[in-house]
C-alpha atoms as a PDB file:
ATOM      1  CA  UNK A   1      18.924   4.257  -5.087  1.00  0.00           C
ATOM      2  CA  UNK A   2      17.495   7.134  -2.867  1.00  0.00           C
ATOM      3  CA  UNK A   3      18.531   5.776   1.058  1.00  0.00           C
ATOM      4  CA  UNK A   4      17.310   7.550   3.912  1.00  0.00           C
ATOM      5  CA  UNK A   5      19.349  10.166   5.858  1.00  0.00           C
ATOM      6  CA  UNK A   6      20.546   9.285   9.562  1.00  0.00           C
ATOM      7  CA  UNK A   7      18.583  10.902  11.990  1.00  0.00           C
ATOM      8  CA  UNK A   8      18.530  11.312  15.369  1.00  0.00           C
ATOM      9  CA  UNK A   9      16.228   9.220  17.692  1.00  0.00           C
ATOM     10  CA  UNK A  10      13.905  11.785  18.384  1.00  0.00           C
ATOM     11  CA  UNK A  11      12.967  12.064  15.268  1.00  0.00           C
ATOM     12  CA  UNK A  12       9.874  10.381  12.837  1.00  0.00           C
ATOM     13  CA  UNK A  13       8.511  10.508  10.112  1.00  0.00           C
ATOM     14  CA  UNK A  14       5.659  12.209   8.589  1.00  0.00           C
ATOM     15  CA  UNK A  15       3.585  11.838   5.673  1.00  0.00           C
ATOM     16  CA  UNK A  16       1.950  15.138   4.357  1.00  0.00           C
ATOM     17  CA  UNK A  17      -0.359  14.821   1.141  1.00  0.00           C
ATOM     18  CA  UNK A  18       1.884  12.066   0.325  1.00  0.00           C
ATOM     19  CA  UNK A  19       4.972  13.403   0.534  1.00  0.00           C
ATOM     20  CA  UNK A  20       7.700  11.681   3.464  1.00  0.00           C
ATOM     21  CA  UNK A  21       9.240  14.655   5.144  1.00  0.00           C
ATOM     22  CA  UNK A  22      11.539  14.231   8.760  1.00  0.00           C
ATOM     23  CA  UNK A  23       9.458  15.848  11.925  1.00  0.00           C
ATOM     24  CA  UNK A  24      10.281  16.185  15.696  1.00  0.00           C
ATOM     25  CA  UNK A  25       8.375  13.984  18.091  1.00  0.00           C
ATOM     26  CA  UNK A  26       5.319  15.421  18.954  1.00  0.00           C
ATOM     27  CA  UNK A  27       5.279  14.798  22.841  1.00  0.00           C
ATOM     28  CA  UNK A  28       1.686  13.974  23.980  1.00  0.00           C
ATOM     29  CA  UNK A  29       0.088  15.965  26.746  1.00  0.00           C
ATOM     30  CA  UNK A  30       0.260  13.954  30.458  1.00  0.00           C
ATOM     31  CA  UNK A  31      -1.672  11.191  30.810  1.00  0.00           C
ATOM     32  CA  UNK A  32      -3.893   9.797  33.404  1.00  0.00           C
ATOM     33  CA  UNK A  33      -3.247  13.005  35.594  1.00  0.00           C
ATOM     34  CA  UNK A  34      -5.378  13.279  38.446  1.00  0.00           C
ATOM     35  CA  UNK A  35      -8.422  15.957  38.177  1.00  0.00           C
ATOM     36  CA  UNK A  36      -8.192  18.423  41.287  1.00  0.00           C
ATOM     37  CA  UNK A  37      -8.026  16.725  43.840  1.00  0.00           C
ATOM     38  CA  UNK A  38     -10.535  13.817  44.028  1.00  0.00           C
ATOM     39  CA  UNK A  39      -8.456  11.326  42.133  1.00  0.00           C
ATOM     40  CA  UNK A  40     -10.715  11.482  38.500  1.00  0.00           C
ATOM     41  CA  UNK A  41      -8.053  10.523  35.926  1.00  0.00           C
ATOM     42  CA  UNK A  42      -8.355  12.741  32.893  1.00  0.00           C
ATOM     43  CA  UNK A  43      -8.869  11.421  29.211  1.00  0.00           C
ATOM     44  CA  UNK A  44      -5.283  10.568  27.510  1.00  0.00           C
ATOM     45  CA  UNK A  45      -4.513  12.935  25.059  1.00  0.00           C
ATOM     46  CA  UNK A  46      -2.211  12.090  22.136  1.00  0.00           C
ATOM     47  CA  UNK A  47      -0.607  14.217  19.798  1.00  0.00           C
ATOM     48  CA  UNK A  48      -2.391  15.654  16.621  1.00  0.00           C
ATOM     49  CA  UNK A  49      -0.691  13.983  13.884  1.00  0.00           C
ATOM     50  CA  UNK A  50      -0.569  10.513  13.399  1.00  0.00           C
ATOM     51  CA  UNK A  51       3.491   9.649  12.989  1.00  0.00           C
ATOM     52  CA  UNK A  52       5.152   6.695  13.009  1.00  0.00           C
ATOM     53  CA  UNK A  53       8.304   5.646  14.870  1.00  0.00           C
ATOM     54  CA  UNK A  54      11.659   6.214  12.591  1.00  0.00           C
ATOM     55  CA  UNK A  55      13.958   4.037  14.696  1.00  0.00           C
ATOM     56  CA  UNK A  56      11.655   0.947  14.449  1.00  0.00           C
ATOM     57  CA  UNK A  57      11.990  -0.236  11.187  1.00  0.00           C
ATOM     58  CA  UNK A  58       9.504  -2.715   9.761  1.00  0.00           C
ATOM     59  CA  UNK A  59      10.191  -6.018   8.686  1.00  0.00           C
ATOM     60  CA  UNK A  60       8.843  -6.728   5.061  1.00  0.00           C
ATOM     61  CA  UNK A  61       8.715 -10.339   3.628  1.00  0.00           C
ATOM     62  CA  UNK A  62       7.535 -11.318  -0.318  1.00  0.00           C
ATOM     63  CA  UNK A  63       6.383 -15.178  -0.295  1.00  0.00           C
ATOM     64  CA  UNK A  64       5.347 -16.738  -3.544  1.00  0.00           C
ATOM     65  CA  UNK A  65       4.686 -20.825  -4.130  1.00  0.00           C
ATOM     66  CA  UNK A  66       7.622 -22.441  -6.873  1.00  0.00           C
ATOM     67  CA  UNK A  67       7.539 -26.189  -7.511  1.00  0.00           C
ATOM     68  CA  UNK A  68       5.255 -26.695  -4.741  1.00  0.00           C
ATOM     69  CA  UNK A  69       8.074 -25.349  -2.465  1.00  0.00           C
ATOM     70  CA  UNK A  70       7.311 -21.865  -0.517  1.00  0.00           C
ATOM     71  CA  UNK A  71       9.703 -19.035  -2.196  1.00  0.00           C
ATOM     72  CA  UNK A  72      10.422 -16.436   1.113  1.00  0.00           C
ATOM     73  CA  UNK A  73      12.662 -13.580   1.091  1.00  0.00           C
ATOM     74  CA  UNK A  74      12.572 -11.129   4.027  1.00  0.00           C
ATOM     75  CA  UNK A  75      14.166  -7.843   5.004  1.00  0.00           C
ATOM     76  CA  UNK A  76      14.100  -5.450   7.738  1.00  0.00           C
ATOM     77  CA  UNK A  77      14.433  -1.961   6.227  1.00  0.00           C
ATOM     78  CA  UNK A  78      13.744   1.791   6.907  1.00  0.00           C
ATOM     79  CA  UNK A  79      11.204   4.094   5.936  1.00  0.00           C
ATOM     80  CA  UNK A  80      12.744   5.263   2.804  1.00  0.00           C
ATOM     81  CA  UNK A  81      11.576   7.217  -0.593  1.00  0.00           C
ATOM     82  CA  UNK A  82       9.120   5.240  -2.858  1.00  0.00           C
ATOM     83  CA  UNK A  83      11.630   5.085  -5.576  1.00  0.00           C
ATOM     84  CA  UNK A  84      14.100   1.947  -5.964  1.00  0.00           C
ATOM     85  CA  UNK A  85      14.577  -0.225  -2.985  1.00  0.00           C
ATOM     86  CA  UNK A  86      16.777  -2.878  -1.620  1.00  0.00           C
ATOM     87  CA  UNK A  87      17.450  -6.395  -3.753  1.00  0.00           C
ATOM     88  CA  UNK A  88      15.385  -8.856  -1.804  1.00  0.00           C
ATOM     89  CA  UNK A  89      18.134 -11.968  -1.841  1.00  0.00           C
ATOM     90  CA  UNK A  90      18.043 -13.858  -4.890  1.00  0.00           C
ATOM     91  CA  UNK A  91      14.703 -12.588  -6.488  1.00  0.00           C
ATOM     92  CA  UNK A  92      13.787 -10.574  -9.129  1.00  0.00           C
ATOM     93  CA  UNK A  93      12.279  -7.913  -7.052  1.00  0.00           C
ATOM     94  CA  UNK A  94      13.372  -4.235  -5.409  1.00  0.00           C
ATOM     95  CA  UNK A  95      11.373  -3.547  -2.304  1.00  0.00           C
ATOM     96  CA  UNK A  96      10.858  -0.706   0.064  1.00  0.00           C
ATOM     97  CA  UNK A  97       8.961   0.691   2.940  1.00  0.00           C
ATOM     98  CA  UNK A  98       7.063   4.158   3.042  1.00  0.00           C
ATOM     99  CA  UNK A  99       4.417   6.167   4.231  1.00  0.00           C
ATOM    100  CA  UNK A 100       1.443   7.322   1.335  1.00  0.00           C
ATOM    101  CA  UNK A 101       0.294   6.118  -1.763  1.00  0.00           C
ATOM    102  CA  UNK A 102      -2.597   5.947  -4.123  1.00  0.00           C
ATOM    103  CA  UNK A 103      -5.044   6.835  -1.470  1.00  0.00           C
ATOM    104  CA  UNK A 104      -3.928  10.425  -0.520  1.00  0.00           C
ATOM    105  CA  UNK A 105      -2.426  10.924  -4.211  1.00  0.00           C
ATOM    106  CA  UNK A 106      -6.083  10.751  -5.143  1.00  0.00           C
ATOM    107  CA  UNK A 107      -7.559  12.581  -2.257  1.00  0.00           C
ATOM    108  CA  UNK A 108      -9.456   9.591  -1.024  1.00  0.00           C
ATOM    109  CA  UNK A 109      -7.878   9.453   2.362  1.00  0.00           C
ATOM    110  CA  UNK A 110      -8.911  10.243   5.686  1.00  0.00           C
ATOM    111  CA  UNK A 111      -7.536  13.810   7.098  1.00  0.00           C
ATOM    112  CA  UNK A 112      -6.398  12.523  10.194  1.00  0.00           C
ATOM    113  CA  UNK A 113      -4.880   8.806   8.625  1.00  0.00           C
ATOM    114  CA  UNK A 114      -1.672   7.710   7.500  1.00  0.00           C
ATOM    115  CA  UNK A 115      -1.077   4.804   5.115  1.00  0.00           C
ATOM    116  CA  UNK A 116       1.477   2.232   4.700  1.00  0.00           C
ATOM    117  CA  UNK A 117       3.144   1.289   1.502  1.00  0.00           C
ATOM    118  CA  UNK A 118       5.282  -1.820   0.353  1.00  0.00           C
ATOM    119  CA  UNK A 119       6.569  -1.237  -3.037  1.00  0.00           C
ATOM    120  CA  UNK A 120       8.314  -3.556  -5.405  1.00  0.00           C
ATOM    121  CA  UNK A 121      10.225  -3.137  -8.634  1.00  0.00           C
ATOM    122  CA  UNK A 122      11.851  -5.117 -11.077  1.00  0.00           C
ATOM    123  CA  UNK A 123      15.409  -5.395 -10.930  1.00  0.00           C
ATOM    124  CA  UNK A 124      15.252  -6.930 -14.418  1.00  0.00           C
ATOM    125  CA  UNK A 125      12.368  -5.766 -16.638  1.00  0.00           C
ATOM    126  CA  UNK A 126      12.830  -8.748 -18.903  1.00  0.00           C
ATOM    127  CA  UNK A 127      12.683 -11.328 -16.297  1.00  0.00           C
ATOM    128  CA  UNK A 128       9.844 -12.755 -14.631  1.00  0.00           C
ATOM    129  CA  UNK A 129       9.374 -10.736 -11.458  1.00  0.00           C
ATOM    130  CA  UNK A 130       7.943 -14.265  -9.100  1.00  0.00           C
ATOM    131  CA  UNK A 131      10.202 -16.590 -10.949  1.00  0.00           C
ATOM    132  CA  UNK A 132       9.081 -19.754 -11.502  1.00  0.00           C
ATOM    133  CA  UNK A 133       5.223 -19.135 -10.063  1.00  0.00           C
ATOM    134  CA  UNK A 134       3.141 -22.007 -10.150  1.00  0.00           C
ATOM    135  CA  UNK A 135      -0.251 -21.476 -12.283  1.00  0.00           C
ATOM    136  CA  UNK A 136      -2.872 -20.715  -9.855  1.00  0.00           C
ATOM    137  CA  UNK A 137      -1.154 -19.249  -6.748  1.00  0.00           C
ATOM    138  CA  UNK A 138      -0.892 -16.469  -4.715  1.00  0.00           C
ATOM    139  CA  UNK A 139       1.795 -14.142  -4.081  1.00  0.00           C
ATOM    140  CA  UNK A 140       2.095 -12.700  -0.236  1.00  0.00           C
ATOM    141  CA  UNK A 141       3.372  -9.155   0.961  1.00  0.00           C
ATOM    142  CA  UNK A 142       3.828  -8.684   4.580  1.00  0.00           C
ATOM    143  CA  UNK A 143       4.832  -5.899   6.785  1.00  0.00           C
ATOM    144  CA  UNK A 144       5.932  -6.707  10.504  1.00  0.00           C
ATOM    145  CA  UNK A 145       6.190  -3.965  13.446  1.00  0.00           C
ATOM    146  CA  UNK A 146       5.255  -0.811  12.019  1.00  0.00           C
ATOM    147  CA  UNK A 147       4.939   1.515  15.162  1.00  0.00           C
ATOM    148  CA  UNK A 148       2.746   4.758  15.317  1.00  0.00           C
ATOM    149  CA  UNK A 149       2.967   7.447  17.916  1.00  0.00           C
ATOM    150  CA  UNK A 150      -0.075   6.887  19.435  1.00  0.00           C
ATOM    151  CA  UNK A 151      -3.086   3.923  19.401  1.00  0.00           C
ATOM    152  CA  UNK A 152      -4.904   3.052  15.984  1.00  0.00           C
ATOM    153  CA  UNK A 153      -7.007   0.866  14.350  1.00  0.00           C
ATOM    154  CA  UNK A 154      -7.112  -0.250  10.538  1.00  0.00           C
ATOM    155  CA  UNK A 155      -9.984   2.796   7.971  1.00  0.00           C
ATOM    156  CA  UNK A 156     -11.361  -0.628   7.012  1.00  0.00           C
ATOM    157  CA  UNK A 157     -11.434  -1.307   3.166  1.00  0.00           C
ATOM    158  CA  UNK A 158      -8.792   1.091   2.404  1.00  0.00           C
ATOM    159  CA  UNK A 159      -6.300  -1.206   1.335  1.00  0.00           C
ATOM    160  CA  UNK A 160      -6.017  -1.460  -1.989  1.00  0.00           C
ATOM    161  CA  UNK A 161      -2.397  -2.830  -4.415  1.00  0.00           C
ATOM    162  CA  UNK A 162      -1.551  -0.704  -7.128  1.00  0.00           C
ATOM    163  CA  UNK A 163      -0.085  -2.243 -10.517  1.00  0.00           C
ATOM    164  CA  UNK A 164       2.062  -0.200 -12.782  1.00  0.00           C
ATOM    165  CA  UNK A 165       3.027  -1.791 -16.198  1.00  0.00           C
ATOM    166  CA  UNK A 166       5.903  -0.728 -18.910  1.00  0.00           C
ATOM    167  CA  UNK A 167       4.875   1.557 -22.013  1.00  0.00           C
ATOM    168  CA  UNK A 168       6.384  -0.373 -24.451  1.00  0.00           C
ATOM    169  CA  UNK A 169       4.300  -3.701 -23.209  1.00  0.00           C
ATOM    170  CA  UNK A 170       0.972  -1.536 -23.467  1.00  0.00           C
ATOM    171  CA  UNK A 171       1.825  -0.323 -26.882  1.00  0.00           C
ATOM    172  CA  UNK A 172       2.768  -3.818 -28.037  1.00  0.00           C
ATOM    173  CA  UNK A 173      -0.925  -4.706 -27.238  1.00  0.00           C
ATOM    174  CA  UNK A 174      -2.235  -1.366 -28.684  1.00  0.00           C
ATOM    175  CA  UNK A 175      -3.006  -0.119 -25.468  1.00  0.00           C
ATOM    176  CA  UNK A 176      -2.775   3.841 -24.575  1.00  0.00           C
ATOM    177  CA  UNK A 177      -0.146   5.104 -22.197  1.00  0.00           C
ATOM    178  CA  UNK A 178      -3.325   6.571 -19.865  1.00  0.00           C
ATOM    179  CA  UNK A 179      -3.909   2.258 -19.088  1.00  0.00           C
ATOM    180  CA  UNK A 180      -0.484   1.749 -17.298  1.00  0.00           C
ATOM    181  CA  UNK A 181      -2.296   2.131 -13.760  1.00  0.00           C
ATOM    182  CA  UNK A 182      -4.391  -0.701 -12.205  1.00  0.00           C
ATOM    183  CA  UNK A 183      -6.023  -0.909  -9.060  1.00  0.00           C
ATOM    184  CA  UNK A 184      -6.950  -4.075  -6.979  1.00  0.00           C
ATOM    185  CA  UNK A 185      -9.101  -2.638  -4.429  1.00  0.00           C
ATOM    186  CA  UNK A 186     -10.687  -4.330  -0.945  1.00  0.00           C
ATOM    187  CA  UNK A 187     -13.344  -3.134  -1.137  1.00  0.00           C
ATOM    188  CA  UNK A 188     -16.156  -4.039  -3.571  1.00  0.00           C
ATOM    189  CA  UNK A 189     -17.481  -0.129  -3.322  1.00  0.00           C
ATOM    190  CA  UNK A 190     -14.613   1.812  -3.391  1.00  0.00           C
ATOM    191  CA  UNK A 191     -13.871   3.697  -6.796  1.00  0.00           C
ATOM    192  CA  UNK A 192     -10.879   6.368  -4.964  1.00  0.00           C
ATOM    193  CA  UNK A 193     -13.201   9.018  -5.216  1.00  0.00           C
ATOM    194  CA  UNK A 194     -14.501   8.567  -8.762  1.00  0.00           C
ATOM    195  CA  UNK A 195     -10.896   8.422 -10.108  1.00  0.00           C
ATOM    196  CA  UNK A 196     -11.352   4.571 -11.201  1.00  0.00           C
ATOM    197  CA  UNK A 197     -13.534   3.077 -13.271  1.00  0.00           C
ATOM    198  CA  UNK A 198     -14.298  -1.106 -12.744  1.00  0.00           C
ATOM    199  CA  UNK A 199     -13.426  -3.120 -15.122  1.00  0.00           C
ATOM    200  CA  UNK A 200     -11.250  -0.744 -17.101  1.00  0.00           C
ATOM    201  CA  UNK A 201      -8.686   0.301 -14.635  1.00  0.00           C
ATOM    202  CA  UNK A 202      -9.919  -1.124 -11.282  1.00  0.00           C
ATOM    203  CA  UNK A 203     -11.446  -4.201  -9.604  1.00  0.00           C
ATOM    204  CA  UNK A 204     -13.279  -3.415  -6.756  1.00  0.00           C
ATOM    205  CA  UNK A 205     -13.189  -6.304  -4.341  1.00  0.00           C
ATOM    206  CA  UNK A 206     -10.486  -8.230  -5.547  1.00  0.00           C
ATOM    207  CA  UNK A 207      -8.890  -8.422  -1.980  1.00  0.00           C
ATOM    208  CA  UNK A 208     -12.385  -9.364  -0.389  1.00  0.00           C
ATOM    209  CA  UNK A 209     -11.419 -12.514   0.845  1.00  0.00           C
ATOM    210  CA  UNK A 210     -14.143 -14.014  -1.549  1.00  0.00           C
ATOM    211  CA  UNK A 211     -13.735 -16.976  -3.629  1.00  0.00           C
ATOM    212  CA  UNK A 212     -10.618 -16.518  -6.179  1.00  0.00           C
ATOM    213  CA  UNK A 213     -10.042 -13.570  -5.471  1.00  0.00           C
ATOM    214  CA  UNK A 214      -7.157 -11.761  -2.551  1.00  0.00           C
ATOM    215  CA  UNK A 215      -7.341 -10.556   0.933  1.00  0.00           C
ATOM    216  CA  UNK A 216      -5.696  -8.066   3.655  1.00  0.00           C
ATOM    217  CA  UNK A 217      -5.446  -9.141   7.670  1.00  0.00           C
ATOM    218  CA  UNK A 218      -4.490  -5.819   9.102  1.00  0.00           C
ATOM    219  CA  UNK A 219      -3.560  -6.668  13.047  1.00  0.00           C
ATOM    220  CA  UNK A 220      -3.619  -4.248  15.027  1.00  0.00           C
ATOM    221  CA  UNK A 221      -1.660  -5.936  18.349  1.00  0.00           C
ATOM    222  CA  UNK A 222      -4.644  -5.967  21.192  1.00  0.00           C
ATOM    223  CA  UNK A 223      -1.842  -5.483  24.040  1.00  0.00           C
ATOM    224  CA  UNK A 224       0.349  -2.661  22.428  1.00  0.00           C
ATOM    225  CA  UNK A 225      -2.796  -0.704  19.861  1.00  0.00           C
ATOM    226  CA  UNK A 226       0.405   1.071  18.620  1.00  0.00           C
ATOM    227  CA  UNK A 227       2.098  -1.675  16.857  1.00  0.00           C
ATOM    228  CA  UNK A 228       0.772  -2.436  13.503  1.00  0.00           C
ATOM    229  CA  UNK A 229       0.970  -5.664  10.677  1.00  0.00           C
ATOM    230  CA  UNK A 230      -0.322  -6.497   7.815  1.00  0.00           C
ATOM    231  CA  UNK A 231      -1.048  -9.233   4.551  1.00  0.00           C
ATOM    232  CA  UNK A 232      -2.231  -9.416   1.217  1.00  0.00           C
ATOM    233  CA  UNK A 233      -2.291 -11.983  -0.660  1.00  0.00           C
ATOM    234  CA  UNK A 234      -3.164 -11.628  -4.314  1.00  0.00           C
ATOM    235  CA  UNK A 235      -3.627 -14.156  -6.699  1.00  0.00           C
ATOM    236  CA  UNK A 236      -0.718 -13.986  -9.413  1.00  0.00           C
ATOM    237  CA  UNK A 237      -3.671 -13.837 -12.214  1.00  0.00           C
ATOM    238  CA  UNK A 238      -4.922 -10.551 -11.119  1.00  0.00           C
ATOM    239  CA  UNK A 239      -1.359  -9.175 -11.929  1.00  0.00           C
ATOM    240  CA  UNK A 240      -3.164  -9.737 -15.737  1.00  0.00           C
ATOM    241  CA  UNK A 241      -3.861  -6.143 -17.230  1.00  0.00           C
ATOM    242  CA  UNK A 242      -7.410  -6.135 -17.469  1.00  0.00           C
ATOM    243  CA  UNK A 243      -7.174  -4.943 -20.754  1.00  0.00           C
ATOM    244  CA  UNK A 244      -4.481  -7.449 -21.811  1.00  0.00           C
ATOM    245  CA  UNK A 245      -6.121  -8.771 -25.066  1.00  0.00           C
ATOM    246  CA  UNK A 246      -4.279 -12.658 -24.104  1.00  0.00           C
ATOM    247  CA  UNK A 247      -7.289 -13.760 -21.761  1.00  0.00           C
ATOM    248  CA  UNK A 248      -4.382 -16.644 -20.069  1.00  0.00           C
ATOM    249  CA  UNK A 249      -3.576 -16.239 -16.706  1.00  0.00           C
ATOM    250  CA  UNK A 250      -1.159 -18.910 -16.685  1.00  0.00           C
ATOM    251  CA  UNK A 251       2.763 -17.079 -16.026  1.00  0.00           C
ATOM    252  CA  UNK A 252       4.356 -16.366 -18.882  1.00  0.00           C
ATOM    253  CA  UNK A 253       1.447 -15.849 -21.191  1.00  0.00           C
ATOM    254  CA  UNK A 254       0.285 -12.849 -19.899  1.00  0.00           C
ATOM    255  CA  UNK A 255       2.562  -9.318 -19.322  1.00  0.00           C
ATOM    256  CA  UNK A 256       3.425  -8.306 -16.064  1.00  0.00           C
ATOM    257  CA  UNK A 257       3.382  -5.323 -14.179  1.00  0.00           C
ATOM    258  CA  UNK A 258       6.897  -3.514 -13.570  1.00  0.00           C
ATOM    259  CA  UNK A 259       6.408  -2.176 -10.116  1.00  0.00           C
ATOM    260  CA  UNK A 260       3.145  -3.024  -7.739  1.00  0.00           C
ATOM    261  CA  UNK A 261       2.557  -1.738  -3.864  1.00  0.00           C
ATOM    262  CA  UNK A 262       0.746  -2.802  -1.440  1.00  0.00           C
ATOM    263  CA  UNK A 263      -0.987  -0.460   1.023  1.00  0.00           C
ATOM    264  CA  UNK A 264      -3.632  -0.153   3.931  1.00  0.00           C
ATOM    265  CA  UNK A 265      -4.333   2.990   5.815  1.00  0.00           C
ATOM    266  CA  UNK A 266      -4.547   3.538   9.408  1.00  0.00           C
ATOM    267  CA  UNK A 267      -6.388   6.287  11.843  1.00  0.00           C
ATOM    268  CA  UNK A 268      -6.257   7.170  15.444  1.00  0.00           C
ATOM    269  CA  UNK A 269      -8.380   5.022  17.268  1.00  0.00           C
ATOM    270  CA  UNK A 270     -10.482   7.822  18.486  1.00  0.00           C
ATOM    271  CA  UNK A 271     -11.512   8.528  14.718  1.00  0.00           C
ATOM    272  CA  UNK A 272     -14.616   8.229  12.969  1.00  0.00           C
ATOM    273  CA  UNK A 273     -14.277   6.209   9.694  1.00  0.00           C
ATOM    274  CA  UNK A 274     -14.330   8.380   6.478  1.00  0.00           C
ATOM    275  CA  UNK A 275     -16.173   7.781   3.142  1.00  0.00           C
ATOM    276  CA  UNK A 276     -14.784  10.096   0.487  1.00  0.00           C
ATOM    277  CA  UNK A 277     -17.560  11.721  -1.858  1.00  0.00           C
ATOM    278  CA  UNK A 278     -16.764  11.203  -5.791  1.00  0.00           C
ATOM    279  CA  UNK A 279     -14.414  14.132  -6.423  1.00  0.00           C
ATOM    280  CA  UNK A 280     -14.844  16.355 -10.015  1.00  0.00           C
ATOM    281  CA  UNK A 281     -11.979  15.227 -12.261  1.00  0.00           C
ATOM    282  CA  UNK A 282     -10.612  18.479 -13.371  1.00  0.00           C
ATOM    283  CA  UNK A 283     -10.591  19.647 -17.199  1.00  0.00           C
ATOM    284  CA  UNK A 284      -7.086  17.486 -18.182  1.00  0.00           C
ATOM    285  CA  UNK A 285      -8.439  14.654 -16.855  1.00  0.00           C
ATOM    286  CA  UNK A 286     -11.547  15.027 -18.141  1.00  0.00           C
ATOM    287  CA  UNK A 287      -9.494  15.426 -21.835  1.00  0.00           C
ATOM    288  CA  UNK A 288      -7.178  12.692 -21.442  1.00  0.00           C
ATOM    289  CA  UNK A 289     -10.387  10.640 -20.546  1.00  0.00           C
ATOM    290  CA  UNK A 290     -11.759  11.643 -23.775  1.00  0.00           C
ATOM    291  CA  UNK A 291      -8.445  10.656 -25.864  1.00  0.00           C
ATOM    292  CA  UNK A 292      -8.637   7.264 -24.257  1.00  0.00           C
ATOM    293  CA  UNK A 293     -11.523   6.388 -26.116  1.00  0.00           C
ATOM    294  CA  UNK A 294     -10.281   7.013 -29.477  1.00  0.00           C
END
């Protein structure tokens, strides 16, 4: 388990093309200053990089329905690598907080945007990892107090969950290694930048809010725009490989996923929302593409 490194208070941290690095507060420019001498307050200025506060750590909280009875496990934790994570009480599941994700691993975020990522593991591959789900319900990640370094507002439709499932279930089920990734996206036109494809690795909408299908509530707090939460909730059968050939989405008939996140991205509230053009796959993807199909 990769834990974070103590820190002074001064400190944040940064995302950069998806990687977490440790950076010094950026101190914003004066405020509200008077201009000359006629008592015009200036425009605030705030700093160039979007950051969020290391000391605050977020509080993240799994929530799935058992017997009719509401299963909740919560746990305040750091920003931390997106590798292992910290036993959430009795369940099945690892989880951490981070910064990044599919979104700028693909090149379909926004150059001035930051994204937040819940990620949880299996402790035990072998075990089921919402134990005792009843058919037909939804699972729930939230993330409390996440705190940026200056006001922002949710790149709307950018949140997206990201399923990851174990070789040796895919090839059981004749499936290539190139189908582990799936994608449960927000919004019902979003393909990453050309990198998905619906119905084979993605489903474009899924978190909607539409009928049978998931949402995201990011909340941006209207009396502090710096402090940031968010939801999805996911129905447990779109955990189902799409390409699963067991068409049951009943738990236990279907294989699960190893590791999911969960992830929304946020921008400076001065920022103009960005659509990301289809980007060229380059010449190994366009090969492995091709092997896929044999």
């Amino acid at each position: 388990m990769i834990r974070a490194m103590k820190i002074s208070k001064r400190q944040l941290v940064c995302t950069v093309l998806g990687t977490i690095s440790l950076a010094p507060v950026v101190i914003a420019a004066p405020q509200n200053q008077p201009d000359g001498g006629d008592g015009a307050q200036s425009t605030p200025q705030y700093p160039s990089i979007l950051l969020v506060e290391q000391d605050q750590h977020p509080r993240v909280t799994v929530a799935w329905v058992s017997g009719g009875e509401t299963q909740r496990f919560t746990m305040t934790m750091p920003f931390t690598a997106p590798v292992g994570g910290e036993q959430l009480g009795e369940s099945n599941a690892l989880a951490y907080a981070t910064l990044g994700g599919t979104r700028i691993e693909t090149g379909a975020g926004h150059p001035k945007g930051a994204v937040i990522r819940v990620g949880l593991t299996k402790a035990i591959n072998s075990k089921a990892f919402f134990r005792g789900i009843d058919p037909f319900t939804d699972v729930q990640i939230e993330v409390e107090g996440v705190r940026f370094n200056q006001p922002v507002k949710y790149h709307s439709g950018t949140a997206l969950m990201h399923l990851k499932y174990a070789l040796t279930d895919l090839k059981a089920c004749a499936l290539p290694g190139t189908a582990r990734n799936q994608y449960l996206l927000s919004d019902p036109k979003d393909t990453l930048g050309g990198r998905v494809e619906r119905g084979v690795n993605a489903t474009p909408g899924a978190l909607d809010g539409g009928e049978d299908r998931g949402s995201v509530e990011v909340i941006v707090q209207p009396d502090d725009p710096t402090l940031v939460d968010y939801r999805i909730r996911v129905p447990f059968g779109m955990l189902r490989h799409l390409q699963d050939p067991w068409v049951s989405e009943l738990p236990g008939t279907f294989f699960e996923p190893i590791h999911l996140h969960a992830e929304a991205e946020l921008i400076p509230i001065d920022a103009e929302p960005f659509d990301r053009e289809p980007i060229e796959k380059e010449v190994n993807e366009r090969m492995q593409d091709a092997g896929s199909e044999d």
